[in-house]
PDB file of N, CA and C in Angstrom:
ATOM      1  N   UNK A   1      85.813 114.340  92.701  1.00  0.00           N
ATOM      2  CA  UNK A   1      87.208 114.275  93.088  1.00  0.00           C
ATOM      3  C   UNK A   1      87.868 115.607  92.772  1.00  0.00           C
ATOM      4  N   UNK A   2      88.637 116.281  93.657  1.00  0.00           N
ATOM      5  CA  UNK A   2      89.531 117.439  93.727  1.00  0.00           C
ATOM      6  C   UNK A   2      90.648 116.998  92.543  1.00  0.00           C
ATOM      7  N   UNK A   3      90.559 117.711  91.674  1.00  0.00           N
ATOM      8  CA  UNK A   3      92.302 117.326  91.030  1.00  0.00           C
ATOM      9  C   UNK A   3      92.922 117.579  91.537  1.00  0.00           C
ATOM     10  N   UNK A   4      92.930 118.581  92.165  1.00  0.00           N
ATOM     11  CA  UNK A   4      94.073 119.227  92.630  1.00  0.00           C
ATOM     12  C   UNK A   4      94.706 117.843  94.112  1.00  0.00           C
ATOM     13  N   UNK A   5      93.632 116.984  94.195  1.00  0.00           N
ATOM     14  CA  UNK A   5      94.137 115.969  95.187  1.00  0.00           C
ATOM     15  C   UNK A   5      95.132 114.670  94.353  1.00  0.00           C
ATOM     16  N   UNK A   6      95.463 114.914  93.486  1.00  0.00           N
ATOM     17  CA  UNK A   6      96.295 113.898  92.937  1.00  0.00           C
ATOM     18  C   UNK A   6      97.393 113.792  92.951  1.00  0.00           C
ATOM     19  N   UNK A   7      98.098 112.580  92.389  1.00  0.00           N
ATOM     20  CA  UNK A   7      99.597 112.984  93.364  1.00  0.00           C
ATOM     21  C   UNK A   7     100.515 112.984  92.046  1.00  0.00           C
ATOM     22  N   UNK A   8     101.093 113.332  92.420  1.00  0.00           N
ATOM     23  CA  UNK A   8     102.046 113.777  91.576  1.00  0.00           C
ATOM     24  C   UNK A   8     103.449 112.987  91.523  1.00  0.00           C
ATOM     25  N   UNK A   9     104.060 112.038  90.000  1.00  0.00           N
ATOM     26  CA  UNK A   9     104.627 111.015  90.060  1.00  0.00           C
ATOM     27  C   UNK A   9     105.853 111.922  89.175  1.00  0.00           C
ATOM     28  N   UNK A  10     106.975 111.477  89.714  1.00  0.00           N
ATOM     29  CA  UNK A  10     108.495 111.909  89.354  1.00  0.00           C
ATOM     30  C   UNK A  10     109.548 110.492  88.410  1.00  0.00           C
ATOM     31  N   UNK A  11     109.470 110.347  87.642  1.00  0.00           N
ATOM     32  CA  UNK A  11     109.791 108.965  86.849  1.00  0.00           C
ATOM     33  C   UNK A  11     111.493 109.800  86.851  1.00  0.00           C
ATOM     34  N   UNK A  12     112.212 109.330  87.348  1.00  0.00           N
ATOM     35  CA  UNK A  12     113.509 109.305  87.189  1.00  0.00           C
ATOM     36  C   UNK A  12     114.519 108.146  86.615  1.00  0.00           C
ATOM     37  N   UNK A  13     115.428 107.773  85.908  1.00  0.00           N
ATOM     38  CA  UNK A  13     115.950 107.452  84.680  1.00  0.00           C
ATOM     39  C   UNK A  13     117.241 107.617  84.434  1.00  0.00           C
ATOM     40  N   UNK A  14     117.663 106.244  84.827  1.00  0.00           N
ATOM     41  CA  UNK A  14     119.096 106.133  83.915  1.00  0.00           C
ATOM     42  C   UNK A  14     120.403 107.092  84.591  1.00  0.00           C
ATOM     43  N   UNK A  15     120.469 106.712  86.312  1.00  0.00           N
ATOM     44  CA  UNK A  15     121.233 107.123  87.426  1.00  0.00           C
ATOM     45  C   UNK A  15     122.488 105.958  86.844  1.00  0.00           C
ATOM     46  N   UNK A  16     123.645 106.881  87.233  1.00  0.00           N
ATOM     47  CA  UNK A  16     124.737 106.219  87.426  1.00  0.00           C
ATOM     48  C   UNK A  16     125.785 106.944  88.392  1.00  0.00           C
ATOM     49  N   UNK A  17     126.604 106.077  87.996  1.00  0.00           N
ATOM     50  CA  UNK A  17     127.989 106.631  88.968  1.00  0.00           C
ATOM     51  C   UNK A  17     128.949 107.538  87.823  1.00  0.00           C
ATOM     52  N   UNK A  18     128.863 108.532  87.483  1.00  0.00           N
ATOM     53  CA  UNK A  18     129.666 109.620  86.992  1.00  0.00           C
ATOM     54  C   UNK A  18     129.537 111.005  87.409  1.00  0.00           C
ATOM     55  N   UNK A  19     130.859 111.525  87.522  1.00  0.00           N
ATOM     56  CA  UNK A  19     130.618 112.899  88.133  1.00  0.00           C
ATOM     57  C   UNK A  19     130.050 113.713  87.106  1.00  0.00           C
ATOM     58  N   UNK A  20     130.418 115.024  86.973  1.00  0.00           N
ATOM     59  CA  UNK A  20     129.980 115.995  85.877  1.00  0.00           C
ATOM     60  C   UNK A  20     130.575 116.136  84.725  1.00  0.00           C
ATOM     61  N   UNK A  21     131.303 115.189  84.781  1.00  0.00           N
ATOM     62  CA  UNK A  21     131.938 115.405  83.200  1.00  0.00           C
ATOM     63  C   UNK A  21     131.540 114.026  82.679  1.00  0.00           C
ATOM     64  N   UNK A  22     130.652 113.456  83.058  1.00  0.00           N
ATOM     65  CA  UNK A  22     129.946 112.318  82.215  1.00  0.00           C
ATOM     66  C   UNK A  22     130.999 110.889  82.502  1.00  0.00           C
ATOM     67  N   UNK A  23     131.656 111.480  83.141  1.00  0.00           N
ATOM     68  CA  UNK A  23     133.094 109.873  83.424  1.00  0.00           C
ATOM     69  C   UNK A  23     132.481 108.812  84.481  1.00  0.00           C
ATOM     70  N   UNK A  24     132.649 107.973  84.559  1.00  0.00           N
ATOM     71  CA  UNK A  24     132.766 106.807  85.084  1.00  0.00           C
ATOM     72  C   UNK A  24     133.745 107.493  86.404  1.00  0.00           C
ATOM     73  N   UNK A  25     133.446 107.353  87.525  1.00  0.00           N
ATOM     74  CA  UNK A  25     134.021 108.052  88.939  1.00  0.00           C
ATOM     75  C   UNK A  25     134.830 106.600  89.328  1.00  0.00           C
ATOM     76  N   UNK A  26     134.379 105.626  90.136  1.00  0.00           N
ATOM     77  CA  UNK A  26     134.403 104.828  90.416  1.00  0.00           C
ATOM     78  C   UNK A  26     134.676 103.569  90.230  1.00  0.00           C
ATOM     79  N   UNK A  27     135.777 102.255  90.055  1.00  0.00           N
ATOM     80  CA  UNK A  27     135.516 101.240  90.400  1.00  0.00           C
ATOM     81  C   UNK A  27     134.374 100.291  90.156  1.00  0.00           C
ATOM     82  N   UNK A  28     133.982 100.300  91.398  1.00  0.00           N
ATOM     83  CA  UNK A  28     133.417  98.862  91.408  1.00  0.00           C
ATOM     84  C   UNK A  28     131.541  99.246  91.133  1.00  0.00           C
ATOM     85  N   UNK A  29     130.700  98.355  91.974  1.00  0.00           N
ATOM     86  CA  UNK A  29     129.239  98.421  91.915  1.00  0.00           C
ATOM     87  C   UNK A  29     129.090  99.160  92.793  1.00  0.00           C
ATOM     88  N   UNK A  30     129.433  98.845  94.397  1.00  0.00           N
ATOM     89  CA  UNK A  30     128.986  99.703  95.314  1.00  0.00           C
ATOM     90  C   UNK A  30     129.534 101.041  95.106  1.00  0.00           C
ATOM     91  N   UNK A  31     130.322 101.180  94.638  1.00  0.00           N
ATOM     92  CA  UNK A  31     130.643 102.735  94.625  1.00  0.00           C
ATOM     93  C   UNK A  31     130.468 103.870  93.774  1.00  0.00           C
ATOM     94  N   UNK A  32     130.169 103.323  92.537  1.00  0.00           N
ATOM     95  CA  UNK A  32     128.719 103.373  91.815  1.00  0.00           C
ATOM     96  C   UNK A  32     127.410 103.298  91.780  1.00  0.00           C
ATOM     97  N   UNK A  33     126.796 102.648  92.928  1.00  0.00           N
ATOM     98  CA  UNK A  33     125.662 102.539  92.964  1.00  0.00           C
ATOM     99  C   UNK A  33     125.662 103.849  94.413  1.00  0.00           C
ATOM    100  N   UNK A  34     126.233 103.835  95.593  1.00  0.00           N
ATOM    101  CA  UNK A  34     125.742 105.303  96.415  1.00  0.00           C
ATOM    102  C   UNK A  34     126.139 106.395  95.435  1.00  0.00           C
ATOM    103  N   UNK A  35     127.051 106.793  94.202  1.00  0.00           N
ATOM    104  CA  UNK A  35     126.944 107.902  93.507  1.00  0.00           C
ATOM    105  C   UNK A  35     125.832 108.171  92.616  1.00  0.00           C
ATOM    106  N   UNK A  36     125.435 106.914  92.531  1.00  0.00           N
ATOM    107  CA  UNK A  36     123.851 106.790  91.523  1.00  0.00           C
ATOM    108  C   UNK A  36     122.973 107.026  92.538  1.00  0.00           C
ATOM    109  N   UNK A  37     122.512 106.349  93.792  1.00  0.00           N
ATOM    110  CA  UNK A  37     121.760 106.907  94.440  1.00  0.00           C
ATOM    111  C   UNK A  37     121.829 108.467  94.891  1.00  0.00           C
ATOM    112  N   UNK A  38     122.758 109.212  95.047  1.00  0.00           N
ATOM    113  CA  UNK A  38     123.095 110.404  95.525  1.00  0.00           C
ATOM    114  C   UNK A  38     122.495 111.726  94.682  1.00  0.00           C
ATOM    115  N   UNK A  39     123.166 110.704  93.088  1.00  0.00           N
ATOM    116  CA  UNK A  39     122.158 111.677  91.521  1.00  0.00           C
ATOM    117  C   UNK A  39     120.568 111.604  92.128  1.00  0.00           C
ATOM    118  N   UNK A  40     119.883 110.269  92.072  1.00  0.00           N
ATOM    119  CA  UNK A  40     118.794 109.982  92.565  1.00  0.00           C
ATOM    120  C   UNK A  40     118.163 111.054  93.283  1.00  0.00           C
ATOM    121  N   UNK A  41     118.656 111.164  94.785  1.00  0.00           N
ATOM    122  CA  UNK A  41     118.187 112.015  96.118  1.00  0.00           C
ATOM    123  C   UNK A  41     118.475 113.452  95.662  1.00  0.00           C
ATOM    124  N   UNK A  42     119.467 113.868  94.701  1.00  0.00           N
ATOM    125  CA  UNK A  42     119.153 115.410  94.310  1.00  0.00           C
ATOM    126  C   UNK A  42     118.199 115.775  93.254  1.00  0.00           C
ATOM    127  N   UNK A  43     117.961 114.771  92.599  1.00  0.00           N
ATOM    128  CA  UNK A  43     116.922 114.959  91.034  1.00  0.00           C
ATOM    129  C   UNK A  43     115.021 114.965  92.375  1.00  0.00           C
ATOM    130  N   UNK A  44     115.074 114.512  92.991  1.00  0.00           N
ATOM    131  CA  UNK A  44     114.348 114.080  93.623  1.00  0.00           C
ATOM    132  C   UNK A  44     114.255 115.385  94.392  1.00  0.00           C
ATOM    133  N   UNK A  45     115.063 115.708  95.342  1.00  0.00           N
ATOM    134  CA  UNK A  45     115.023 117.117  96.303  1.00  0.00           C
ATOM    135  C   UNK A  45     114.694 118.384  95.274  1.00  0.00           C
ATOM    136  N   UNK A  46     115.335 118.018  94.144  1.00  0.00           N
ATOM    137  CA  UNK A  46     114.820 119.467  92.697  1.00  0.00           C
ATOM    138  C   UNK A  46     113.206 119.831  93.089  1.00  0.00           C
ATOM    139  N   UNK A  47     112.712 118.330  93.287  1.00  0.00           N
ATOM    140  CA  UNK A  47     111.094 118.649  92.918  1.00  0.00           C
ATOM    141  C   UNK A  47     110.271 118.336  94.065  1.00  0.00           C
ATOM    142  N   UNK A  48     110.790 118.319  95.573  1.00  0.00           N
ATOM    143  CA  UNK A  48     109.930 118.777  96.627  1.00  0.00           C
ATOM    144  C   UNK A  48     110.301 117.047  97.251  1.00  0.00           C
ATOM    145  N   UNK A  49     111.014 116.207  97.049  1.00  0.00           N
ATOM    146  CA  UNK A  49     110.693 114.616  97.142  1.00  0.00           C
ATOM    147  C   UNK A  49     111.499 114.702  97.646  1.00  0.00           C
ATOM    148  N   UNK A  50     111.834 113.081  98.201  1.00  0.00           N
ATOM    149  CA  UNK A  50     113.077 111.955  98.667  1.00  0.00           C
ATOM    150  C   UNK A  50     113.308 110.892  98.483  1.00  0.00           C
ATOM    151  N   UNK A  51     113.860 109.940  98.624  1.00  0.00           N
ATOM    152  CA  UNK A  51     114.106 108.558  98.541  1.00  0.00           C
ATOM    153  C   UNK A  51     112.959 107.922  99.457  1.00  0.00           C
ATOM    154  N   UNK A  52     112.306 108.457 100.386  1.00  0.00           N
ATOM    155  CA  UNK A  52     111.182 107.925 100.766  1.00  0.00           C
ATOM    156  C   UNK A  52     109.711 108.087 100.329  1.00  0.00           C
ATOM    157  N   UNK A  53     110.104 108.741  98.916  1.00  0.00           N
ATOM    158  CA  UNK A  53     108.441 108.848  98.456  1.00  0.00           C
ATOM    159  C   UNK A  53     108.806 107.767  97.169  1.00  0.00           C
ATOM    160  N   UNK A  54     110.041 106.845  97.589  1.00  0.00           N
ATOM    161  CA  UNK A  54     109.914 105.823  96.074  1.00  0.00           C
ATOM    162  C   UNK A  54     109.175 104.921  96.548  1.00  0.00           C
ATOM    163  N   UNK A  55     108.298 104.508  95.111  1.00  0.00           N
ATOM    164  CA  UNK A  55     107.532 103.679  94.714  1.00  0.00           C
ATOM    165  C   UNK A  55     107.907 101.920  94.628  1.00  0.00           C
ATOM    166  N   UNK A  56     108.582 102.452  93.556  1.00  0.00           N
ATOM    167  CA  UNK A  56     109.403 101.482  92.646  1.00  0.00           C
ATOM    168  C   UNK A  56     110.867 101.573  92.275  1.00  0.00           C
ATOM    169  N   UNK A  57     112.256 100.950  92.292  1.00  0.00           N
ATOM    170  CA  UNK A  57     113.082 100.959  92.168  1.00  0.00           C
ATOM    171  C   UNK A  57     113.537  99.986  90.980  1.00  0.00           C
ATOM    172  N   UNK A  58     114.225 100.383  89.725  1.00  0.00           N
ATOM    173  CA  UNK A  58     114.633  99.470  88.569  1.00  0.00           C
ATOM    174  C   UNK A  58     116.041  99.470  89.003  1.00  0.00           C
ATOM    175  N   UNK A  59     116.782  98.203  89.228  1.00  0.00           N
ATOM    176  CA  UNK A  59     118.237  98.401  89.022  1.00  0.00           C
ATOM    177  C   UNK A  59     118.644  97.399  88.176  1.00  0.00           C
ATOM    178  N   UNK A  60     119.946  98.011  87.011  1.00  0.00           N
ATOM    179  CA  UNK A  60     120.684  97.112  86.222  1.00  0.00           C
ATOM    180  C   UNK A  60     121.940  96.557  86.882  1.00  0.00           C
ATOM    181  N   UNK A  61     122.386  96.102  86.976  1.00  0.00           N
ATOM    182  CA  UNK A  61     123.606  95.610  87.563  1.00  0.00           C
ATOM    183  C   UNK A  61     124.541  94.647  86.404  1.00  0.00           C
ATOM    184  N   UNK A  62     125.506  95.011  85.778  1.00  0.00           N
ATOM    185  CA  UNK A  62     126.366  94.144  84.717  1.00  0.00           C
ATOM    186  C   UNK A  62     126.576  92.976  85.346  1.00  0.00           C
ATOM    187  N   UNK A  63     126.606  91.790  84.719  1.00  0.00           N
ATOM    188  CA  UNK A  63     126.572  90.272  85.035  1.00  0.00           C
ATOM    189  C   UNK A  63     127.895  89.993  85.575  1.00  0.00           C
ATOM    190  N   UNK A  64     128.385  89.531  86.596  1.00  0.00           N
ATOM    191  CA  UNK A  64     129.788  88.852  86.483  1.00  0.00           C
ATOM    192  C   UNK A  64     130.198  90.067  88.247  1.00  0.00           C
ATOM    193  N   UNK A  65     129.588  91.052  88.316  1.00  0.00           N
ATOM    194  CA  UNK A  65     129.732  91.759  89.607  1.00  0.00           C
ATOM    195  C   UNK A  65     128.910  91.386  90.990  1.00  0.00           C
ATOM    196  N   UNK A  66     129.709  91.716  92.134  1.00  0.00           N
ATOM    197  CA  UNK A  66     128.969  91.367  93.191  1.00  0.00           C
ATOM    198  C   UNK A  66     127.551  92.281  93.562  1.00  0.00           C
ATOM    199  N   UNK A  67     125.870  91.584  93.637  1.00  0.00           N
ATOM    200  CA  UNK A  67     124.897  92.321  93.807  1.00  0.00           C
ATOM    201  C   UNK A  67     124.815  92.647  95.340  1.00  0.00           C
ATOM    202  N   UNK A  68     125.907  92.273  96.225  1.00  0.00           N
ATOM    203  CA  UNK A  68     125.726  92.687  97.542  1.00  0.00           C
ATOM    204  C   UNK A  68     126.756  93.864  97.741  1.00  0.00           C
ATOM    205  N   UNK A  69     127.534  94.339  96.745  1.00  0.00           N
ATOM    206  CA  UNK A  69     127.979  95.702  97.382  1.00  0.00           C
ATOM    207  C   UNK A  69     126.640  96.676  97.037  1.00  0.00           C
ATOM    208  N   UNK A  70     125.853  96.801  95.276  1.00  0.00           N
ATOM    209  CA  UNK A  70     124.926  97.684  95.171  1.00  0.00           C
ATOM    210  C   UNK A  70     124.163  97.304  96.610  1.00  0.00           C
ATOM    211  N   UNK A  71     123.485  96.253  97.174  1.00  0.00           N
ATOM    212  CA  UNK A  71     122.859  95.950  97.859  1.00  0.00           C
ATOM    213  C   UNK A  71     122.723  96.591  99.557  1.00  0.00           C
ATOM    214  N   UNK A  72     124.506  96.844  99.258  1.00  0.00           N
ATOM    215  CA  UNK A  72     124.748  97.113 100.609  1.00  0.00           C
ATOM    216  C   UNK A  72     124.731  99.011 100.563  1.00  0.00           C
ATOM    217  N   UNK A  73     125.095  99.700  99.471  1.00  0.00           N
ATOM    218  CA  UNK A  73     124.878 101.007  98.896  1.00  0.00           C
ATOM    219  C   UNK A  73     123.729 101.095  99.331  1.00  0.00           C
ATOM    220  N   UNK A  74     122.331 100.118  98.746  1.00  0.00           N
ATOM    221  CA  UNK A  74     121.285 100.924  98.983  1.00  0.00           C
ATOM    222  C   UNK A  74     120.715 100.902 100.268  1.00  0.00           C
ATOM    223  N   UNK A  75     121.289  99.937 101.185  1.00  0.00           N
ATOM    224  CA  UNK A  75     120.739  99.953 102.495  1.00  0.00           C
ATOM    225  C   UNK A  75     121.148 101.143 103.707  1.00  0.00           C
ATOM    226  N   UNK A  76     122.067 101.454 102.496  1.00  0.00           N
ATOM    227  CA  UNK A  76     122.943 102.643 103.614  1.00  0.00           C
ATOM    228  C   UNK A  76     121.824 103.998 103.348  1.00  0.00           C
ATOM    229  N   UNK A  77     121.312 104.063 102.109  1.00  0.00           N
ATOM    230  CA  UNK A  77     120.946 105.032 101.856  1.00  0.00           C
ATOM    231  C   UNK A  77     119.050 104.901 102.223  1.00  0.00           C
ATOM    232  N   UNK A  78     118.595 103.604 102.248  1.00  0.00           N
ATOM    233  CA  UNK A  78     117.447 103.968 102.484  1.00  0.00           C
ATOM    234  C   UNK A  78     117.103 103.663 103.919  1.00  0.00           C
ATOM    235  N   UNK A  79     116.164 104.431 104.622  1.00  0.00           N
ATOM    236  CA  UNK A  79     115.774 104.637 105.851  1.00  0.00           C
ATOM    237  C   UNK A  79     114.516 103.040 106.199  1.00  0.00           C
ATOM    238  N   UNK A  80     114.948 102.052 107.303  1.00  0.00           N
ATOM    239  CA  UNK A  80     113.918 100.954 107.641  1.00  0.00           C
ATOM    240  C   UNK A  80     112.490 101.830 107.518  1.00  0.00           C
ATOM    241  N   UNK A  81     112.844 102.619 108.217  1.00  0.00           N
ATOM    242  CA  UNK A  81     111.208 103.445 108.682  1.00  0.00           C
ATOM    243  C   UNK A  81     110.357 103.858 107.859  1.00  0.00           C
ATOM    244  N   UNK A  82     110.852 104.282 106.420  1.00  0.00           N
ATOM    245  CA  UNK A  82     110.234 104.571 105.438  1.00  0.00           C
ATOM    246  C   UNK A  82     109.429 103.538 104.790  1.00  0.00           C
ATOM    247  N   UNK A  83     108.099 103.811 103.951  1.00  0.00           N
ATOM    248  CA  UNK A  83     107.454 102.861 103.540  1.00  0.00           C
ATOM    249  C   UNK A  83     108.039 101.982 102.171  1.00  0.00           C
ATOM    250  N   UNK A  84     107.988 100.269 102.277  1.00  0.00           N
ATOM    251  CA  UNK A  84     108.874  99.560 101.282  1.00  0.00           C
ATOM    252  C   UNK A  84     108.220  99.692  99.783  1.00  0.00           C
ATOM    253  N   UNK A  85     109.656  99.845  99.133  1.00  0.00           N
ATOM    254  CA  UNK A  85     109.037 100.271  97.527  1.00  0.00           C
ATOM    255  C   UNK A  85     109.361  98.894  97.039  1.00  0.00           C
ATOM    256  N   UNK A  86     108.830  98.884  95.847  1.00  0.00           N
ATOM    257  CA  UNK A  86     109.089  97.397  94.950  1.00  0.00           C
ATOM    258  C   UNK A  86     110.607  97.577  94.294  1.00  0.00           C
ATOM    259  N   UNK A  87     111.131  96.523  94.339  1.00  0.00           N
ATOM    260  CA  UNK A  87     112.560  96.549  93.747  1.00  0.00           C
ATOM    261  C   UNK A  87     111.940  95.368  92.768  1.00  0.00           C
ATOM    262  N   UNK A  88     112.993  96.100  91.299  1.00  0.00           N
ATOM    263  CA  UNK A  88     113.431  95.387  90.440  1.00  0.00           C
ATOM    264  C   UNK A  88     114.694  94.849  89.878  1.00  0.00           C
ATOM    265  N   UNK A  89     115.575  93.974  90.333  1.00  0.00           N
ATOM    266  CA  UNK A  89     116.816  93.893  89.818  1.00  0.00           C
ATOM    267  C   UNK A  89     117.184  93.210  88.363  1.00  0.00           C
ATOM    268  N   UNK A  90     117.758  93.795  87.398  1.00  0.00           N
ATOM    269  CA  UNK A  90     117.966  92.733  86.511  1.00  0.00           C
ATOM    270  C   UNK A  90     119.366  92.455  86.401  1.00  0.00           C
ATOM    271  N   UNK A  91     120.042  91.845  85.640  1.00  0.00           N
ATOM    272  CA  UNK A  91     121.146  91.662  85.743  1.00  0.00           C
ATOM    273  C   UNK A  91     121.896  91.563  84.134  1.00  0.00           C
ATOM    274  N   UNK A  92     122.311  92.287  83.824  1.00  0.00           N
ATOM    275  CA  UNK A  92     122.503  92.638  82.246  1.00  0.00           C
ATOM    276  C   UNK A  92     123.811  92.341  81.787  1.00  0.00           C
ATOM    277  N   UNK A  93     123.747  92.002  80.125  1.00  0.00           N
ATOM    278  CA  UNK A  93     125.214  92.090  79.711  1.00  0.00           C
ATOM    279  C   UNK A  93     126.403  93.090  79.994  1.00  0.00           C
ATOM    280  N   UNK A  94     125.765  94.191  79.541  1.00  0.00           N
ATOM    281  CA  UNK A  94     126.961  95.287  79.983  1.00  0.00           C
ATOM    282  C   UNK A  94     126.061  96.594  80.098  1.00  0.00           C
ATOM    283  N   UNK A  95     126.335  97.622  80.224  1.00  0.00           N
ATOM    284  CA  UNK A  95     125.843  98.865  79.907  1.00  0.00           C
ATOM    285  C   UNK A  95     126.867  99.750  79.271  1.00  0.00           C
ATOM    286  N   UNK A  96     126.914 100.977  79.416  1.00  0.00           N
ATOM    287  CA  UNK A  96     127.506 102.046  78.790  1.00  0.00           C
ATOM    288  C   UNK A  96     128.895 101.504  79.357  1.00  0.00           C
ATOM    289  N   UNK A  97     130.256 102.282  78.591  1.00  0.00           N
ATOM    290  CA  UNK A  97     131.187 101.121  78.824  1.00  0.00           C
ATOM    291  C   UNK A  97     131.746 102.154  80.100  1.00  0.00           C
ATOM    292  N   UNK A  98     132.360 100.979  81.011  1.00  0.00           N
ATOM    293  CA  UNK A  98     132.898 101.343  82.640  1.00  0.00           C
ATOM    294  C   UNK A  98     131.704 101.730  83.314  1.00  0.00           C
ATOM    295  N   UNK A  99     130.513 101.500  82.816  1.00  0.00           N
ATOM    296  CA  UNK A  99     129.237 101.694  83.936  1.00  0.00           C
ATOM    297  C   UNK A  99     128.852  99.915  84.100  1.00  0.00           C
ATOM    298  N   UNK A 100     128.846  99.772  85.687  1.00  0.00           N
ATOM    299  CA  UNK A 100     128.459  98.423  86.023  1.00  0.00           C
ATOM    300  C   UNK A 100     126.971  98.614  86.606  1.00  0.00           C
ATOM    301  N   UNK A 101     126.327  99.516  87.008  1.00  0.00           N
ATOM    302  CA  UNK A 101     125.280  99.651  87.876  1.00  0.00           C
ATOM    303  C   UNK A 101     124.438 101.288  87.551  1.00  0.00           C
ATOM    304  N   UNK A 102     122.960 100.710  87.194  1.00  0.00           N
ATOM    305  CA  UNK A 102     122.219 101.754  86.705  1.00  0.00           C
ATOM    306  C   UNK A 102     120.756 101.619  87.105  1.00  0.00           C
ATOM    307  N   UNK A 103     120.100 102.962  88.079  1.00  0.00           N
ATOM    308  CA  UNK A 103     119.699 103.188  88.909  1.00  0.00           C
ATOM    309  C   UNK A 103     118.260 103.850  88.501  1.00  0.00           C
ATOM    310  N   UNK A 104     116.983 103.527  88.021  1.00  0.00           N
ATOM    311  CA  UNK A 104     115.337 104.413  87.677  1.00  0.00           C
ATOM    312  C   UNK A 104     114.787 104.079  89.038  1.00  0.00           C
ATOM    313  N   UNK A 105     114.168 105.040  89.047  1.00  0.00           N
ATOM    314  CA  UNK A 105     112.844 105.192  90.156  1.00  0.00           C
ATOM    315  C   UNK A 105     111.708 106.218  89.481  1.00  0.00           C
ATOM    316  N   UNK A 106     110.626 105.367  90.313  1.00  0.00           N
ATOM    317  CA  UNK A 106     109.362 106.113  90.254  1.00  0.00           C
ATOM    318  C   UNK A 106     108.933 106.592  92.045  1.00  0.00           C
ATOM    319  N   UNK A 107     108.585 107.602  92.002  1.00  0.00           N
ATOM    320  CA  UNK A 107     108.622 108.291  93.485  1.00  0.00           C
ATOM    321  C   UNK A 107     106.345 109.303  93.423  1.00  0.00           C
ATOM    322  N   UNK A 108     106.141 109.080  94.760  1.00  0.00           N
ATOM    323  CA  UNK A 108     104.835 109.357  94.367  1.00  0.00           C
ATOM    324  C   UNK A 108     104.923 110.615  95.748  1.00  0.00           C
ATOM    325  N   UNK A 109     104.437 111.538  94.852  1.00  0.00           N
ATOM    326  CA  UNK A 109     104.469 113.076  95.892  1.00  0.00           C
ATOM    327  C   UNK A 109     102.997 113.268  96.491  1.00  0.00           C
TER     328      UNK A 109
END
């Protein structure tokens, strides 16, 4: 086997919805969750990737919010045509405070 034929895995971690000063941007889930995906697609473009080389998708979502706005965030952002990654949703007490929705992927290059 070529090593050099192996692929190369990008573990990304703990996406949210805050701009650059670490704040909470947003409201609700969905509008938090396309600013979390958006972190996502640039951490990802850093290292040659996209949202279509994900694998696996972890999402947290705080309990008591609607899972069809994140739901509807990520459909905007991912392409039918691309090959389907495994989603994980959990649904949690809270997270960091004014974060409702938090976004890992594993992506395979």
């Amino acid at each position: 086997m070529d090593p050099c034929s192996c692929a190369l895995m990008i573990h990304v971690g703990g996406q949210n919805g805050v701009g650059a000063d670490g704040k909470v941007v947003r409201p609700t889930v969905g509008e938090q969750a396309r600013l979390a995906l958006r972190h996502l697609a640039t951490v990802l473009e850093s290292e040659g990737a996209s949202l279509a080389n994900i694998v696996h998708w972890s999402i947290a979502v705080v309990d008591g919010h609607a899972l069809d706005e994140g739901f509807a965030a990520f459909q905007l952002a991912w392409q039918p045509a691309d090959p389907p990654p495994a989603i994980t949703v959990h649904v949690v007490v809270g997270l960091g405070q004014g974060f409702l929705v938090e976004i890992d992927a594993i992506a395979v290059v």
